[in-house]
N, C-alpha and C. Protein backbone atom coordinates (compact mmCIF):
# COMPACT_ATOMS: atom_id res chain seq x y z
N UNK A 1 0.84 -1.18 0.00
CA UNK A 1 0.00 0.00 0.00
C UNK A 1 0.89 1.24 0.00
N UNK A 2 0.31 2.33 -0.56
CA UNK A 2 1.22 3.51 -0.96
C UNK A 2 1.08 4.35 0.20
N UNK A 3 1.48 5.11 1.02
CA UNK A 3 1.88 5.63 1.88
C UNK A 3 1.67 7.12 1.55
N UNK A 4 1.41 7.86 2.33
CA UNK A 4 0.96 9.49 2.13
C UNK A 4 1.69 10.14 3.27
N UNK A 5 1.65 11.60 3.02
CA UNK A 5 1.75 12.58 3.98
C UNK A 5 0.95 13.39 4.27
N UNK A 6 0.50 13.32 5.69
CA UNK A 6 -0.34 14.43 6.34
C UNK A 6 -0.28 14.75 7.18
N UNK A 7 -1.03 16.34 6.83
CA UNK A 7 -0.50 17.45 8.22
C UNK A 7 -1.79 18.07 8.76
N UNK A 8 -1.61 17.44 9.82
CA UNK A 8 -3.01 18.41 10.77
C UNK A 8 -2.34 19.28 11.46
N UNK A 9 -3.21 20.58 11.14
CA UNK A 9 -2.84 21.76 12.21
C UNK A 9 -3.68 23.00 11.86
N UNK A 10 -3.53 24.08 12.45
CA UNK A 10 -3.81 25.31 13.07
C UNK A 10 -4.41 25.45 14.49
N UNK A 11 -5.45 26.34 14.32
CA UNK A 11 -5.13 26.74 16.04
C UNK A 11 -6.55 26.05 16.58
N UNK A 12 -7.06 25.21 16.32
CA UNK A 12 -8.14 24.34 16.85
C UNK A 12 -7.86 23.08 17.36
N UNK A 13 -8.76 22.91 18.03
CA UNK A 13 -8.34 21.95 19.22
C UNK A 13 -8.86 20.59 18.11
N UNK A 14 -7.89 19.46 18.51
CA UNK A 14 -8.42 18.04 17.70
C UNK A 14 -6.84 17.86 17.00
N UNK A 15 -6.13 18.04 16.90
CA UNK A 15 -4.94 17.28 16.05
C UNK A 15 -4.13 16.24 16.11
N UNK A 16 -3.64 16.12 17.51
CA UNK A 16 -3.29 15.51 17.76
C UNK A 16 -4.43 14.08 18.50
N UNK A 17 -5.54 14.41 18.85
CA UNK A 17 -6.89 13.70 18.85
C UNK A 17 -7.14 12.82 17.25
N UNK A 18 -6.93 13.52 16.32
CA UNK A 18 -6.52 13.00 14.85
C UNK A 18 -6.41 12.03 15.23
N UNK A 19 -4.72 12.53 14.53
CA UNK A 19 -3.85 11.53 14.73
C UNK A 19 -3.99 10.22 15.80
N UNK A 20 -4.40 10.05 17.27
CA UNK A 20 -4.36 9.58 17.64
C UNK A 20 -5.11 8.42 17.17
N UNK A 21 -6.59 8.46 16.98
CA UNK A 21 -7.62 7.82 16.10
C UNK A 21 -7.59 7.45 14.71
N UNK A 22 -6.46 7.77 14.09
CA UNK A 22 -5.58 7.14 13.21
C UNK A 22 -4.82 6.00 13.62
N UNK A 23 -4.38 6.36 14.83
CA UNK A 23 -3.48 5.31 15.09
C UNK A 23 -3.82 3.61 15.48
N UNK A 24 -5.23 4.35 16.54
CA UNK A 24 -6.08 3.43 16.67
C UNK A 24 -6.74 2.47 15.65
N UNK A 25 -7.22 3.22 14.57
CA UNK A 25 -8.00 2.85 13.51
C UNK A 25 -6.33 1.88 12.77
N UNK A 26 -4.83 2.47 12.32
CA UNK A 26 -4.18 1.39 11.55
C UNK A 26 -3.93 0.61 12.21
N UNK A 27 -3.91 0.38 13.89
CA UNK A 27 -3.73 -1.02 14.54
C UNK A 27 -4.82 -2.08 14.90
N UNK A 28 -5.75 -1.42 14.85
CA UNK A 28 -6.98 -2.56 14.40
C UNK A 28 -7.04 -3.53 12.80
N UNK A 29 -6.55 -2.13 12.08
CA UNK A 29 -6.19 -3.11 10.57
C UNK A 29 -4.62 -4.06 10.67
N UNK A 30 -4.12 -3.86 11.67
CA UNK A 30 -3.00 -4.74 11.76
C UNK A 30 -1.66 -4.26 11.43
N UNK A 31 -1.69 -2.79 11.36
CA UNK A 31 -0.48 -2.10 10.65
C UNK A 31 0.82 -1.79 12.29
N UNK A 32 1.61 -1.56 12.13
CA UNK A 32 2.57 -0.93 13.19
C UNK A 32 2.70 0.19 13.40
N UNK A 33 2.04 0.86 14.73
CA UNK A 33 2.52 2.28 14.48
C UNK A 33 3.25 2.80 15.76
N UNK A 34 4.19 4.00 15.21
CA UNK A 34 5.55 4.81 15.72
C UNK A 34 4.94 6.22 15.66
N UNK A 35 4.25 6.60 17.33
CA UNK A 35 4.10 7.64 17.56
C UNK A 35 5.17 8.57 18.08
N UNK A 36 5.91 9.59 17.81
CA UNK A 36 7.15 10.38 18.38
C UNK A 36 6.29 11.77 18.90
N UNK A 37 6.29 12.21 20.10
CA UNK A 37 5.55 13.21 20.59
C UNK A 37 6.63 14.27 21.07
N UNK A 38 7.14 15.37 19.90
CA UNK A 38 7.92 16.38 20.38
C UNK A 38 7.03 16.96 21.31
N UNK A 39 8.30 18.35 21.79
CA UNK A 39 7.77 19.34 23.12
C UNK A 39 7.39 18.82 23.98
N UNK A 40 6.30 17.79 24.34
CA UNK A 40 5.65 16.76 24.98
C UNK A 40 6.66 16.12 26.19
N UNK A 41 6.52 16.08 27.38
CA UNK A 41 7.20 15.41 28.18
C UNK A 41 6.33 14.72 28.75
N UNK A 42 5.29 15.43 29.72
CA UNK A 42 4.64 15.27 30.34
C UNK A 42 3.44 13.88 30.46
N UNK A 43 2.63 14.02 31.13
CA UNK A 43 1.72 12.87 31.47
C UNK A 43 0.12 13.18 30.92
N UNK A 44 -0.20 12.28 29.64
CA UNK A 44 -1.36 12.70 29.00
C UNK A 44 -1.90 11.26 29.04
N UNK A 45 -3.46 11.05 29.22
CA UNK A 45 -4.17 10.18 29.35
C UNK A 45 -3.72 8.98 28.15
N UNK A 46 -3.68 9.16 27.09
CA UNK A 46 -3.67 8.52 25.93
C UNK A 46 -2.36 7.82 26.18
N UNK A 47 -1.30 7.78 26.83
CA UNK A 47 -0.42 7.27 27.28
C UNK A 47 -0.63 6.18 27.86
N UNK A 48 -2.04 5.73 28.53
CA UNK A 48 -2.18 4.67 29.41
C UNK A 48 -2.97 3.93 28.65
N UNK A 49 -3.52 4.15 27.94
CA UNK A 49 -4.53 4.15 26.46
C UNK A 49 -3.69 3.11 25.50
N UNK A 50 -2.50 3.95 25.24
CA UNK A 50 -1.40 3.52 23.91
C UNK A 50 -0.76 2.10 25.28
N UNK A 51 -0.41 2.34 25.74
CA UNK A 51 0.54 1.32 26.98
C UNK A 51 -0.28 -0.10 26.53
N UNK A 52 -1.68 0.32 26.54
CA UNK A 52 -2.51 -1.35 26.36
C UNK A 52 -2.44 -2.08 24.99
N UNK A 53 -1.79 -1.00 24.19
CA UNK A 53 -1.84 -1.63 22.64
C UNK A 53 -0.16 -1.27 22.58
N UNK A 54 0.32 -2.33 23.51
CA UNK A 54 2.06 -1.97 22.99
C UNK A 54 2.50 -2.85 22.01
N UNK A 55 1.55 -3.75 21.85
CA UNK A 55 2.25 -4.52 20.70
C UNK A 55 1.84 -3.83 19.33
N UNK A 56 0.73 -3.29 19.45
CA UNK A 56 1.01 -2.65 17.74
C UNK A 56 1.35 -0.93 17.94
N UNK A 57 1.16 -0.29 18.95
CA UNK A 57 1.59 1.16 18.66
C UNK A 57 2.31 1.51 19.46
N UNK A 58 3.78 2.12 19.50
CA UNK A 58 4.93 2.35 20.34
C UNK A 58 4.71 4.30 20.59
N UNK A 59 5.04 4.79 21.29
CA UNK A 59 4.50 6.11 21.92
C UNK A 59 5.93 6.29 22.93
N UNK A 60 6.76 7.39 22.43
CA UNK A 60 7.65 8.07 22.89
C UNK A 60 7.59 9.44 22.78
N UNK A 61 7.66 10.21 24.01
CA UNK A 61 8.35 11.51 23.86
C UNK A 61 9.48 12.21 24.01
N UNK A 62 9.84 12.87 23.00
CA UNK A 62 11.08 13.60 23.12
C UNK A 62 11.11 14.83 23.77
N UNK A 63 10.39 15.59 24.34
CA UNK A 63 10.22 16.18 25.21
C UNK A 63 10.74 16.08 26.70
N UNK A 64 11.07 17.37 27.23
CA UNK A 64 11.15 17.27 29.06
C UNK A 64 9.84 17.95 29.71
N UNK A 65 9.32 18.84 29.11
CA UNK A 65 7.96 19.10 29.87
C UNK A 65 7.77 20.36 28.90
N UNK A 66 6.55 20.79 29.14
CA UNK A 66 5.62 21.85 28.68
C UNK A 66 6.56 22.99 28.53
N UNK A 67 7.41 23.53 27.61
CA UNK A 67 8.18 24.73 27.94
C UNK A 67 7.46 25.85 26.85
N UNK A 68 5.82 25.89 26.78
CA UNK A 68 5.47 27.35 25.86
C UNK A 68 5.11 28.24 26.50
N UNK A 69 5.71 28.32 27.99
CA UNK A 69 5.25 29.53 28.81
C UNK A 69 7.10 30.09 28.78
N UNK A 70 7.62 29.50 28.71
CA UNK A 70 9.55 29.65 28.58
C UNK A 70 9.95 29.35 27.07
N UNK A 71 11.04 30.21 27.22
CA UNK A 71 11.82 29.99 25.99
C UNK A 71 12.52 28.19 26.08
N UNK A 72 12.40 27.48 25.16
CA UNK A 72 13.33 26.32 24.86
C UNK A 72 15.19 26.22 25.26
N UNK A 73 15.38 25.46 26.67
CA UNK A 73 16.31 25.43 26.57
C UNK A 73 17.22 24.27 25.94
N UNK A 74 19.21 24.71 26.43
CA UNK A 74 19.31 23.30 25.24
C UNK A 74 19.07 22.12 25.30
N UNK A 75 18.55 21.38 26.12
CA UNK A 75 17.86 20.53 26.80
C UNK A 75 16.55 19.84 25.88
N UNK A 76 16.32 20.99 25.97
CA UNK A 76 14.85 20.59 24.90
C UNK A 76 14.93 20.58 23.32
N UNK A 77 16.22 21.12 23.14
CA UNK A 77 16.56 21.35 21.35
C UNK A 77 17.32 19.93 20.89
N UNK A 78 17.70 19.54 22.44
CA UNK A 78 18.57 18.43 21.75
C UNK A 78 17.99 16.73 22.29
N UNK A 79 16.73 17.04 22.93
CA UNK A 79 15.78 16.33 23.08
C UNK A 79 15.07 16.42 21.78
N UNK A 80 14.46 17.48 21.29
CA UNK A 80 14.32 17.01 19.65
C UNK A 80 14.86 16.44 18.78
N UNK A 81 15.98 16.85 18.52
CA UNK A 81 16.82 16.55 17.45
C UNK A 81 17.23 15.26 17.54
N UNK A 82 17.47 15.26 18.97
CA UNK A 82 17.87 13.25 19.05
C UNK A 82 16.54 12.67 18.44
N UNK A 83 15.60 12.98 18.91
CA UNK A 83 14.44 12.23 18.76
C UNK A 83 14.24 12.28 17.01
N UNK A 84 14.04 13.08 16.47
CA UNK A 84 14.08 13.26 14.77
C UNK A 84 14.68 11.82 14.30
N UNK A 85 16.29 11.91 14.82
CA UNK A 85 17.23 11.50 14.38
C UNK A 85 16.41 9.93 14.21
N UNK A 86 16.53 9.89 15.87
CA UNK A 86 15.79 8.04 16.39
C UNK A 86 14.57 7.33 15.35
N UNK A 87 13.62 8.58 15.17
CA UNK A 87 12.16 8.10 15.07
C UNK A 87 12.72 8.23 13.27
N UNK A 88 13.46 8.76 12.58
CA UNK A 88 13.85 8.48 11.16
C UNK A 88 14.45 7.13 10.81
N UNK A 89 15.39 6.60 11.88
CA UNK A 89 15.63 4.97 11.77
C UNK A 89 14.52 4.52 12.08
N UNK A 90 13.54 4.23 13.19
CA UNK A 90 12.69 3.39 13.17
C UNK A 90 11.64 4.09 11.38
N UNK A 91 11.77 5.09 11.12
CA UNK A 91 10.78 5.29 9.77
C UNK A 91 11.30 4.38 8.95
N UNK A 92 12.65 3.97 8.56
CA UNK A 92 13.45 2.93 7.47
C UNK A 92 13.94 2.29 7.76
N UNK A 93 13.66 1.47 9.23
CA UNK A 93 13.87 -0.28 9.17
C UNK A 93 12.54 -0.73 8.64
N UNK A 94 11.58 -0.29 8.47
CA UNK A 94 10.34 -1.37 8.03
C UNK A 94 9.84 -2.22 8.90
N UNK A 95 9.46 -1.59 9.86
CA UNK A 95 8.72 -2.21 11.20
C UNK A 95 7.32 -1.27 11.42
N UNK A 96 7.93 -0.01 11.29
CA UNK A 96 6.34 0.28 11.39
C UNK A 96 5.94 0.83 9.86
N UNK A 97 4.43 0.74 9.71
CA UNK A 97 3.61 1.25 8.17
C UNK A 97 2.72 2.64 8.70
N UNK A 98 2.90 3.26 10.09
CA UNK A 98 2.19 4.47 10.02
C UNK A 98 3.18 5.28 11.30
N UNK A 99 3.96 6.30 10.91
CA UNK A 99 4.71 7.15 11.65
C UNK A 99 4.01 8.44 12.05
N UNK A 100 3.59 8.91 13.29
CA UNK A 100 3.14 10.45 14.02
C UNK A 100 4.38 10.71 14.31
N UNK A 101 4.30 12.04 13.97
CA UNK A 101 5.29 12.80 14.45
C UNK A 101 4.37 14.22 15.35
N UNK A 102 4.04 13.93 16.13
CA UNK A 102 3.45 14.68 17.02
C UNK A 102 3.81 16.23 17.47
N UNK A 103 3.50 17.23 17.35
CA UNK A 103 3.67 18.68 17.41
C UNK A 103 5.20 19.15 16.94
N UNK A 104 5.08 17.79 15.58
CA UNK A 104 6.92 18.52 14.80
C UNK A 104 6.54 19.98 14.63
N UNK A 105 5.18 20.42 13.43
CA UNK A 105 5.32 21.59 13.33
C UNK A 105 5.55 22.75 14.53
N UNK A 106 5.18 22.94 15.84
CA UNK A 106 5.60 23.14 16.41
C UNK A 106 6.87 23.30 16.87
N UNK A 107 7.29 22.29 16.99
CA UNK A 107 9.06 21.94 17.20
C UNK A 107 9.76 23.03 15.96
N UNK A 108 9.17 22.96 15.01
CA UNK A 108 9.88 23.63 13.70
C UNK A 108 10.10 25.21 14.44
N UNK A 109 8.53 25.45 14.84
CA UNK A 109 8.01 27.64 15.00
C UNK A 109 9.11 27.46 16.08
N UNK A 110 9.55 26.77 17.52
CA UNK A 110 10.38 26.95 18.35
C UNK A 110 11.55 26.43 18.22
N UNK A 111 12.28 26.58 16.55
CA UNK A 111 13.77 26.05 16.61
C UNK A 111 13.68 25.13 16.93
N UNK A 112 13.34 23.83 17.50
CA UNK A 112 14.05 22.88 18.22
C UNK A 112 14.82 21.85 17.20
N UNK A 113 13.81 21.92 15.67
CA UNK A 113 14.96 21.58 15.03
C UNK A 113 14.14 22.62 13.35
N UNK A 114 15.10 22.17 12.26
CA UNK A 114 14.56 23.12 11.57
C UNK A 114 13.38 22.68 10.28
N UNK A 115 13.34 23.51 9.56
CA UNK A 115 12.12 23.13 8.82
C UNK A 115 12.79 22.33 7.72
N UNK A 116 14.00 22.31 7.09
CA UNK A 116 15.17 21.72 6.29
C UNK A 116 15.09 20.36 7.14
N UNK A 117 15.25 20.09 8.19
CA UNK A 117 15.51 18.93 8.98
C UNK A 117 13.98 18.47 9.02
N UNK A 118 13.13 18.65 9.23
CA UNK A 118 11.45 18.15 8.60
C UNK A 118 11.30 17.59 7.78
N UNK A 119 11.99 18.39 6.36
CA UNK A 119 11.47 18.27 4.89
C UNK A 119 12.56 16.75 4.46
N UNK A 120 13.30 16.85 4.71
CA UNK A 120 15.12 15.62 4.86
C UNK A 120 14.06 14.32 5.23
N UNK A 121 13.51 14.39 6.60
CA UNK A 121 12.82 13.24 6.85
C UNK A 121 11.56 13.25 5.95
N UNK A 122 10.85 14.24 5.62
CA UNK A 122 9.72 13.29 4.64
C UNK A 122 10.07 13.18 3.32
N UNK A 123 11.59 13.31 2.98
CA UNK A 123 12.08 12.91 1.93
C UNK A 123 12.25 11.57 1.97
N UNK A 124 13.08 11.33 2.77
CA UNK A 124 13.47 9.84 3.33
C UNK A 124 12.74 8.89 3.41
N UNK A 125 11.05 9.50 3.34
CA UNK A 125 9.85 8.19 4.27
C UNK A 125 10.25 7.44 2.82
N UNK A 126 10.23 5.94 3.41
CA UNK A 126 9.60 4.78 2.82
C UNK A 126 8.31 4.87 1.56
N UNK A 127 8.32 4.40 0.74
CA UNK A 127 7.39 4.52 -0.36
C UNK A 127 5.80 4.03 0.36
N UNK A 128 6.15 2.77 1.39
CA UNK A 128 4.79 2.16 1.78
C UNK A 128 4.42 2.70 3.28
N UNK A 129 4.98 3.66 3.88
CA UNK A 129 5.10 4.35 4.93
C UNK A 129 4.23 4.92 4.90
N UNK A 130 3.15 5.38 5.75
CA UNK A 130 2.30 6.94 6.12
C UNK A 130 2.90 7.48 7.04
N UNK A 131 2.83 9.07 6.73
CA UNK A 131 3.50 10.16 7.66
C UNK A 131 2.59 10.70 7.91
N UNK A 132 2.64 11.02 9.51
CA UNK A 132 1.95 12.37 10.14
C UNK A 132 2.03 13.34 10.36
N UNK A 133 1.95 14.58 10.33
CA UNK A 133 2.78 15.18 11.22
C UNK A 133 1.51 16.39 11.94
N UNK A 134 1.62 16.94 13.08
CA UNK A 134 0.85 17.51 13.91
C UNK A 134 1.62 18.84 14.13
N UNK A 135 0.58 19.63 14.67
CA UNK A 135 1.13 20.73 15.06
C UNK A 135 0.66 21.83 14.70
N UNK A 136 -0.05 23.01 15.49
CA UNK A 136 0.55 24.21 14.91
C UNK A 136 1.52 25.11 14.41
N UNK A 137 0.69 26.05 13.37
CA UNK A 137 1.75 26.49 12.59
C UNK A 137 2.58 26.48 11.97
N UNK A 138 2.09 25.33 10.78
CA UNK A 138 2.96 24.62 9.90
C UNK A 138 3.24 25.32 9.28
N UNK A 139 4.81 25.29 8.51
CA UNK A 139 5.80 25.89 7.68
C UNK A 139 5.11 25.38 6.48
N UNK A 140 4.91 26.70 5.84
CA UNK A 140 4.38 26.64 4.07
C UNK A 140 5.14 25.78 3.46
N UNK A 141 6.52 25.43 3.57
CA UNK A 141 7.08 24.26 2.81
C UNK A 141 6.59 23.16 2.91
N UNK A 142 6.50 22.79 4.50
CA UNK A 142 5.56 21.11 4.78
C UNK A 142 4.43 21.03 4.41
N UNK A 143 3.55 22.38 4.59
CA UNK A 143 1.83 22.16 3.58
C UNK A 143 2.41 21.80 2.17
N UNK A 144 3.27 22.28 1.56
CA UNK A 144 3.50 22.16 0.31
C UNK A 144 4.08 20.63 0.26
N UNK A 145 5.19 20.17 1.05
CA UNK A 145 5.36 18.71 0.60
C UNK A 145 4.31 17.67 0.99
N UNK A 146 3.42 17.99 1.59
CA UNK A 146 2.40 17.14 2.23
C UNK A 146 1.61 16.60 1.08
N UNK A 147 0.52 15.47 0.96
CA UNK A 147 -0.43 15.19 0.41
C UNK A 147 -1.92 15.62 0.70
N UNK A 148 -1.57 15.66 1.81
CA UNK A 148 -2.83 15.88 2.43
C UNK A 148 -2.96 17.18 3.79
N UNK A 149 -3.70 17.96 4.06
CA UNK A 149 -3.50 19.19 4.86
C UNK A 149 -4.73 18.90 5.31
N UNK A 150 -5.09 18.71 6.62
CA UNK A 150 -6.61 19.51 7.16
C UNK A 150 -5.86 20.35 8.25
N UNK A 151 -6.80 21.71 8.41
CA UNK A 151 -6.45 22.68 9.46
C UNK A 151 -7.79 23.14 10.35
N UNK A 152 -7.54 22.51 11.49
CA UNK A 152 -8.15 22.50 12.34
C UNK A 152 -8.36 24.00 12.82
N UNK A 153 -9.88 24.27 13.17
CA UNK A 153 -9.86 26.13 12.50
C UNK A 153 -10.97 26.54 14.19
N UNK A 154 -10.03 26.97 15.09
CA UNK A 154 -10.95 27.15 16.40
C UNK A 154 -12.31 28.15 16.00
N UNK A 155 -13.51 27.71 16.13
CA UNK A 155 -14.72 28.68 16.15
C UNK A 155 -15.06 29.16 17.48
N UNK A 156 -15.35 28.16 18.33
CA UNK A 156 -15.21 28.57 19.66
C UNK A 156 -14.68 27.21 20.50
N UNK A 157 -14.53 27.97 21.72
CA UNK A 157 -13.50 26.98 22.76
C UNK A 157 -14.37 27.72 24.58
N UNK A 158 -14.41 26.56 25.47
CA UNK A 158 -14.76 27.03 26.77
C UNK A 158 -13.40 27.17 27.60
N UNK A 159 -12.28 27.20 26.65
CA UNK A 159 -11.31 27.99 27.29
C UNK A 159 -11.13 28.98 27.82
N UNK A 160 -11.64 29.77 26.86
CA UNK A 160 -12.22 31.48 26.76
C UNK A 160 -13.39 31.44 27.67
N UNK A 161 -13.93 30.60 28.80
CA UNK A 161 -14.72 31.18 29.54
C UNK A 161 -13.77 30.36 30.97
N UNK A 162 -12.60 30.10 30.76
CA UNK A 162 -11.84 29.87 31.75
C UNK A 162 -11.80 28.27 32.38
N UNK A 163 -12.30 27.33 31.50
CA UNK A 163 -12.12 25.93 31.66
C UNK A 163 -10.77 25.53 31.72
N UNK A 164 -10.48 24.93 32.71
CA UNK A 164 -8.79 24.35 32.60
C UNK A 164 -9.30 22.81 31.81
N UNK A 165 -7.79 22.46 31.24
CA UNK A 165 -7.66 21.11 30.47
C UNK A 165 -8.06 20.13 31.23
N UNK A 166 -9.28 18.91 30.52
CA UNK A 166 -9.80 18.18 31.27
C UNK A 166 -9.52 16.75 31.30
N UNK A 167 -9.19 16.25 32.52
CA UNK A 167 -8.65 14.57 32.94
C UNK A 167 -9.67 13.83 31.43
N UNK A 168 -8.76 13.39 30.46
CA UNK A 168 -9.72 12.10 29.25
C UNK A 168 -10.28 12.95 28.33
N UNK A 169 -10.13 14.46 28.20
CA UNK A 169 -11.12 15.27 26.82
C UNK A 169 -9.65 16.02 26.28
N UNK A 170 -8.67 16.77 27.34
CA UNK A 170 -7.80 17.52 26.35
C UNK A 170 -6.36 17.04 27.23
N UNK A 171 -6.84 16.09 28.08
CA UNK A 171 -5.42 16.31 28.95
C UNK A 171 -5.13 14.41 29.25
């Protein structure tokens, strides 16, 4: 099967919710999937979720914790970049058939690695590979190498009436 690229993003909530239900949905068909969760350190429900399906979907973050209230230190740039590096060998041994790359675009807007170093790996994917990639604020080059773009487009949110992130809906 032929393998695509797609990019969910803008500033609405659901992308990485996507993706996730992607992931779900290619391991029920029997496929392998290699979730890589830049920026991401922290402790998100879907973690205990993914833990029960370790034999078909593997879930790493390259992340140390939440740093979009702080500038990225080097810590966190080289927590990306390792991770790029890692999750591009597991893309071309041929073990897994569906790769997330979880808030790369992101990773791109905060340096952690660059948009040249993005475009290198979805050069590289495998012909029978699917690529993900998540994130706000994708770099016009990756909409452009992508196959596929949906942009998740906030209309309204009960953020804006002061809801914090909730245990199993955003957290």
């Amino acid at each position: 099967m032929k393998g695509y690229v797609q990019v969910y993003t803008g500033d609405g909530k659901g992308k990485t919710t996507a993706a996730m239900g992607l992931a779900l949905r290619a391991a029920g068909a029997g496929l392998k999937v290699y979730i890589a969760q830049f920026v991401k350190g922290m402790k998100y429900s879907e973690l205990d979720a993914i833990s029960k399906l370790k034999d078909s979907i593997t879930l790493k973050q390259y992340g140390r914790d939440c740093f979009i209230y702080r500038s990225p230190e080097s810590e966190d740039i080289r927590a990306a970049r390792d991770g790029l590096t890692e999750v591009k060998e597991k893309m071309i041994s041929g073990e897994y058939q569906l790769i997330i790359l979880d808030e790369a675009n992101i990773a791109t807007h905060y340096n952690l690695f660059s948009v040249a170093d993005l475009l290198d790996f979805i050069r590289e994917k495998p012909a029978e590979v699917e690529l993900v990639i998540t994130g706000r604020r994708a770099d016009p080059e990756i909409i452009e190498a992508a196959d596929l773009v949906t942009e998740m487009k906030e209309i309204k949110h009960y953020y804006q009436d002061g809801v914090e992130a909730r245990k199993g809906i955003e957290k």
